[in-house]
C-alpha atoms as a PDB file:
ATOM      1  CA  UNK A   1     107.321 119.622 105.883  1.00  0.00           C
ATOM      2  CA  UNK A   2     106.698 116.273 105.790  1.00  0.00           C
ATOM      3  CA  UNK A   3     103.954 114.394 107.823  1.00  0.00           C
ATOM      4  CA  UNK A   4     104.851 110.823 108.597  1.00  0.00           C
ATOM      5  CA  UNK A   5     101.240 109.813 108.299  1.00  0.00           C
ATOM      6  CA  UNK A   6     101.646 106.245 106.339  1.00  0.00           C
ATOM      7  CA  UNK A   7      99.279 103.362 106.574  1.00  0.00           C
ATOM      8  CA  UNK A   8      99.984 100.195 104.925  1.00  0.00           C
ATOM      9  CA  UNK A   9      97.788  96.868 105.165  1.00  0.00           C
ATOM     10  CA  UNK A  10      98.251  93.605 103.363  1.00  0.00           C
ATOM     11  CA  UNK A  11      95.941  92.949 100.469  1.00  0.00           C
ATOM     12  CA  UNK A  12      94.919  90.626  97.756  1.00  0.00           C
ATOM     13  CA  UNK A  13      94.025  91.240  94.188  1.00  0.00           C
ATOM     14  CA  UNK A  14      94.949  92.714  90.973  1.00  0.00           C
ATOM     15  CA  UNK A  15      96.248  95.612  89.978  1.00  0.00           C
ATOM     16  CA  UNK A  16      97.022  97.167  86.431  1.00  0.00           C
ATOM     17  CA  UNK A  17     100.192  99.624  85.475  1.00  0.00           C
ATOM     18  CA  UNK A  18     101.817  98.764  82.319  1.00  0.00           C
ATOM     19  CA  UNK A  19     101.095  95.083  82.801  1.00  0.00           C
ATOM     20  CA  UNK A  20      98.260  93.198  85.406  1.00  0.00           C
ATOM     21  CA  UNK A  21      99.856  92.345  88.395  1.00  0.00           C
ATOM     22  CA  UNK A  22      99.243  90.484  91.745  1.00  0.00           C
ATOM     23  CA  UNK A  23      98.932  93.397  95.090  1.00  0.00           C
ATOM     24  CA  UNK A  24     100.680  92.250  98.381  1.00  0.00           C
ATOM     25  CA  UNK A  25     100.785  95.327  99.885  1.00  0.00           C
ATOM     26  CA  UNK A  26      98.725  98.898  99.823  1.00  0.00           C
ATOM     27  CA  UNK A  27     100.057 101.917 101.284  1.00  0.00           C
ATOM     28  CA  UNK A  28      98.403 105.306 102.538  1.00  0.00           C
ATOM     29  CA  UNK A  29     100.256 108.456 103.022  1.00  0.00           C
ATOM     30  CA  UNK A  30      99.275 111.710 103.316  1.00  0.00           C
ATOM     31  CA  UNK A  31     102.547 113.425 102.136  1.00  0.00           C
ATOM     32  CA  UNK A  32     104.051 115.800  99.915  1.00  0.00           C
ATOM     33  CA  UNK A  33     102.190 114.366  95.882  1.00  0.00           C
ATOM     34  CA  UNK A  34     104.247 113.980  92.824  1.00  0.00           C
ATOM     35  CA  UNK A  35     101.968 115.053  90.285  1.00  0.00           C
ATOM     36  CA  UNK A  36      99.193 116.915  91.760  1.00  0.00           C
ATOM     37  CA  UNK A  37      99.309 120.273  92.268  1.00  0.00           C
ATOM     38  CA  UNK A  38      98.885 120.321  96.042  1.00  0.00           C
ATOM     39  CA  UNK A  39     100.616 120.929  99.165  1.00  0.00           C
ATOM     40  CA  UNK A  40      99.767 117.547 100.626  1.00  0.00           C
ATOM     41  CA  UNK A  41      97.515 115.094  99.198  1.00  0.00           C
ATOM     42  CA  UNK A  42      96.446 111.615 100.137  1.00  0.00           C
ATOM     43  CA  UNK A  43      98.741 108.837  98.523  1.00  0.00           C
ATOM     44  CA  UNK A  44      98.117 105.569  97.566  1.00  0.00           C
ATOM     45  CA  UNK A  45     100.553 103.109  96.539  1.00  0.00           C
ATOM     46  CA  UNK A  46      99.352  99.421  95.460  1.00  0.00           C
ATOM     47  CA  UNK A  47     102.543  97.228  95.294  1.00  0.00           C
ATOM     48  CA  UNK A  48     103.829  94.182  94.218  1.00  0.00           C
ATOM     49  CA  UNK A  49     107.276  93.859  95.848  1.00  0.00           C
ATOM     50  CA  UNK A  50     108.732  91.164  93.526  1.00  0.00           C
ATOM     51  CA  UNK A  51     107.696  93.397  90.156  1.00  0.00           C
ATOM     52  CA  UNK A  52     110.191  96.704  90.533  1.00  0.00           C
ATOM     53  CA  UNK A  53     108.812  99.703  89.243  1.00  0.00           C
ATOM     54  CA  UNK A  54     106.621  97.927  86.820  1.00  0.00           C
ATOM     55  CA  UNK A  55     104.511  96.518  89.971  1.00  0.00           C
ATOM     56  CA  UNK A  56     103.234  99.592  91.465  1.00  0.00           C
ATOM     57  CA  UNK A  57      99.653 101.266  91.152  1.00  0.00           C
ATOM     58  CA  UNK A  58      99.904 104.979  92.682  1.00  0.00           C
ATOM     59  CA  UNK A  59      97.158 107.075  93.338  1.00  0.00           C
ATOM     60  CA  UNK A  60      97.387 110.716  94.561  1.00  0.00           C
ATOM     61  CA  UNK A  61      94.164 112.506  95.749  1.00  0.00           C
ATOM     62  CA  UNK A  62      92.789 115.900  97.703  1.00  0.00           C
ATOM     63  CA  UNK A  63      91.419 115.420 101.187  1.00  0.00           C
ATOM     64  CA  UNK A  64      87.614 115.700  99.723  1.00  0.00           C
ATOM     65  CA  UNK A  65      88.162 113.190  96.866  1.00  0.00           C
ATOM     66  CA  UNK A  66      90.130 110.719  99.562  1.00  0.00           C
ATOM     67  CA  UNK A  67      87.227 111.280 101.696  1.00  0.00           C
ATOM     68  CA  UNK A  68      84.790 110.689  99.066  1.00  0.00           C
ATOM     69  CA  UNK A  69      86.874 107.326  97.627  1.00  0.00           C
ATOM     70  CA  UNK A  70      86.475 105.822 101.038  1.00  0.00           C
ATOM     71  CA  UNK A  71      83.080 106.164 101.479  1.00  0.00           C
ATOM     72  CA  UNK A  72      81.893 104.907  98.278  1.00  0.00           C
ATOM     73  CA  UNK A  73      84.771 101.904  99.086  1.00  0.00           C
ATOM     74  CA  UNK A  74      82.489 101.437 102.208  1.00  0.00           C
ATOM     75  CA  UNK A  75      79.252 101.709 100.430  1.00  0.00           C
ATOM     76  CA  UNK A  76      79.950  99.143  98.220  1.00  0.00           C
ATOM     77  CA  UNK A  77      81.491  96.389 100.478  1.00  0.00           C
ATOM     78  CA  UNK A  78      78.704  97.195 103.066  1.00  0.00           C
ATOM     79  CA  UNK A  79      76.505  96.229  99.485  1.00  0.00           C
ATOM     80  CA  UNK A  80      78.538  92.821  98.805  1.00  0.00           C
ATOM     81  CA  UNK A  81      78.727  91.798 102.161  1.00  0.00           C
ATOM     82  CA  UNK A  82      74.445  91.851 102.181  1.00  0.00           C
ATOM     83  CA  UNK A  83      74.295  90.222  98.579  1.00  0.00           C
ATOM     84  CA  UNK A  84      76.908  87.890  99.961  1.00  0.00           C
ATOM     85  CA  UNK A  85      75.022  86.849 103.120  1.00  0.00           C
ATOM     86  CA  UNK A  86      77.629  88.318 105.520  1.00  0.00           C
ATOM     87  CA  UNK A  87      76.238  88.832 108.913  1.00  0.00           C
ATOM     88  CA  UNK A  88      75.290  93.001 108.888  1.00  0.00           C
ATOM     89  CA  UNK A  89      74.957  94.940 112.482  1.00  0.00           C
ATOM     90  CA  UNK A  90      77.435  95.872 115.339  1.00  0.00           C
ATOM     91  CA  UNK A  91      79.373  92.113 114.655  1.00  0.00           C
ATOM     92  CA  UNK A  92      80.054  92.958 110.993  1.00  0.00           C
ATOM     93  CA  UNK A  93      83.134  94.569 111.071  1.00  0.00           C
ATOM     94  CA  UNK A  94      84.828  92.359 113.633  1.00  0.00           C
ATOM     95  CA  UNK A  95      83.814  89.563 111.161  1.00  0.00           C
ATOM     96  CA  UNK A  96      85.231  91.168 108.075  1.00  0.00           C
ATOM     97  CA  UNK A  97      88.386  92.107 109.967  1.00  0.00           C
ATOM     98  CA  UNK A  98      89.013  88.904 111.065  1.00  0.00           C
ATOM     99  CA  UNK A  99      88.659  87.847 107.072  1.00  0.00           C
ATOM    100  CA  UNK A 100      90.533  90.799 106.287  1.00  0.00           C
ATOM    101  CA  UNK A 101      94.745  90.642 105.920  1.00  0.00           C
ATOM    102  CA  UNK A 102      96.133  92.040 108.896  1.00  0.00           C
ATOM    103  CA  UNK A 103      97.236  95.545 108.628  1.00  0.00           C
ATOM    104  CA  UNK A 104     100.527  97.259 109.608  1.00  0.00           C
ATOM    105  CA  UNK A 105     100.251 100.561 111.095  1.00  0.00           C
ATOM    106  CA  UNK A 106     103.075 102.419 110.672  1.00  0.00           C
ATOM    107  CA  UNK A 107     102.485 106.041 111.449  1.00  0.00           C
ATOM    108  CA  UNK A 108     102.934 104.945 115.471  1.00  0.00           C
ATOM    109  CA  UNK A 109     106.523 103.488 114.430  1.00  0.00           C
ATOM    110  CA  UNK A 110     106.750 106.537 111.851  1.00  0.00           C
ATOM    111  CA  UNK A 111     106.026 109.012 114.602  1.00  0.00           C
ATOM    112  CA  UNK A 112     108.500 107.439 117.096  1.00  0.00           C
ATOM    113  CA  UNK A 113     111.529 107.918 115.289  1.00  0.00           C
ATOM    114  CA  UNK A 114     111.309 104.160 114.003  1.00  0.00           C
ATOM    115  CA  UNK A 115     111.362 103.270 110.286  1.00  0.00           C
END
């Protein structure tokens, strides 16, 4: 059965598949995996809409290692944003969000029949 649980968010950097690339767009899912050998499994797509096939970055992980990859993810901006000089405390992550791309949550529209 399929979930419907997909997050997407705007984003800005690199990524690498058969070529570097610009990212526009990363997507979460927690769906039904190509490769790994897994009921479900937490997706993750990093895209380049104007490359085809050639600009996409996917990632498929279990629960634990998802869990795992987004704590250390944490960890290390909550690192950079010290050695940067970014304010730390209760104001820190409305400041970084408002820095950050906006993100698009579609599992509301994805759960309401909407796609």
């Amino acid at each position: 059965m399929c979930t419907n649980i997909l997050e997407s968010v705007a984003v800005e950097g690199s990524g690498k598949g058969a070529r570097w690339f610009p990212l526009a767009q990363a997507s979460v899912t927690y769906d039904h995996p190509q490769h790994l050998s897994v009921e479900h499994a937490v997706n993750i797509d990093f895209v380049d809409r104007s490359g085809g096939l050639d600009g996409r970055v996917g990632v498929e992980l279990t629960l634990e290692s998802a869990r795992g990859l987004a704590g250390a993810l944490l960890e290390a901006v909550a690192q950079a944003e010290a050695f940067e000089g970014y304010p730390s405390g209760p104001t820190a992550s409305s400041t970084a969000a408002s820095r950050a791309p906006d993100a698009t949550h579609a599992s509301a529209a994805a759960s309401s029949g909407a796609s």
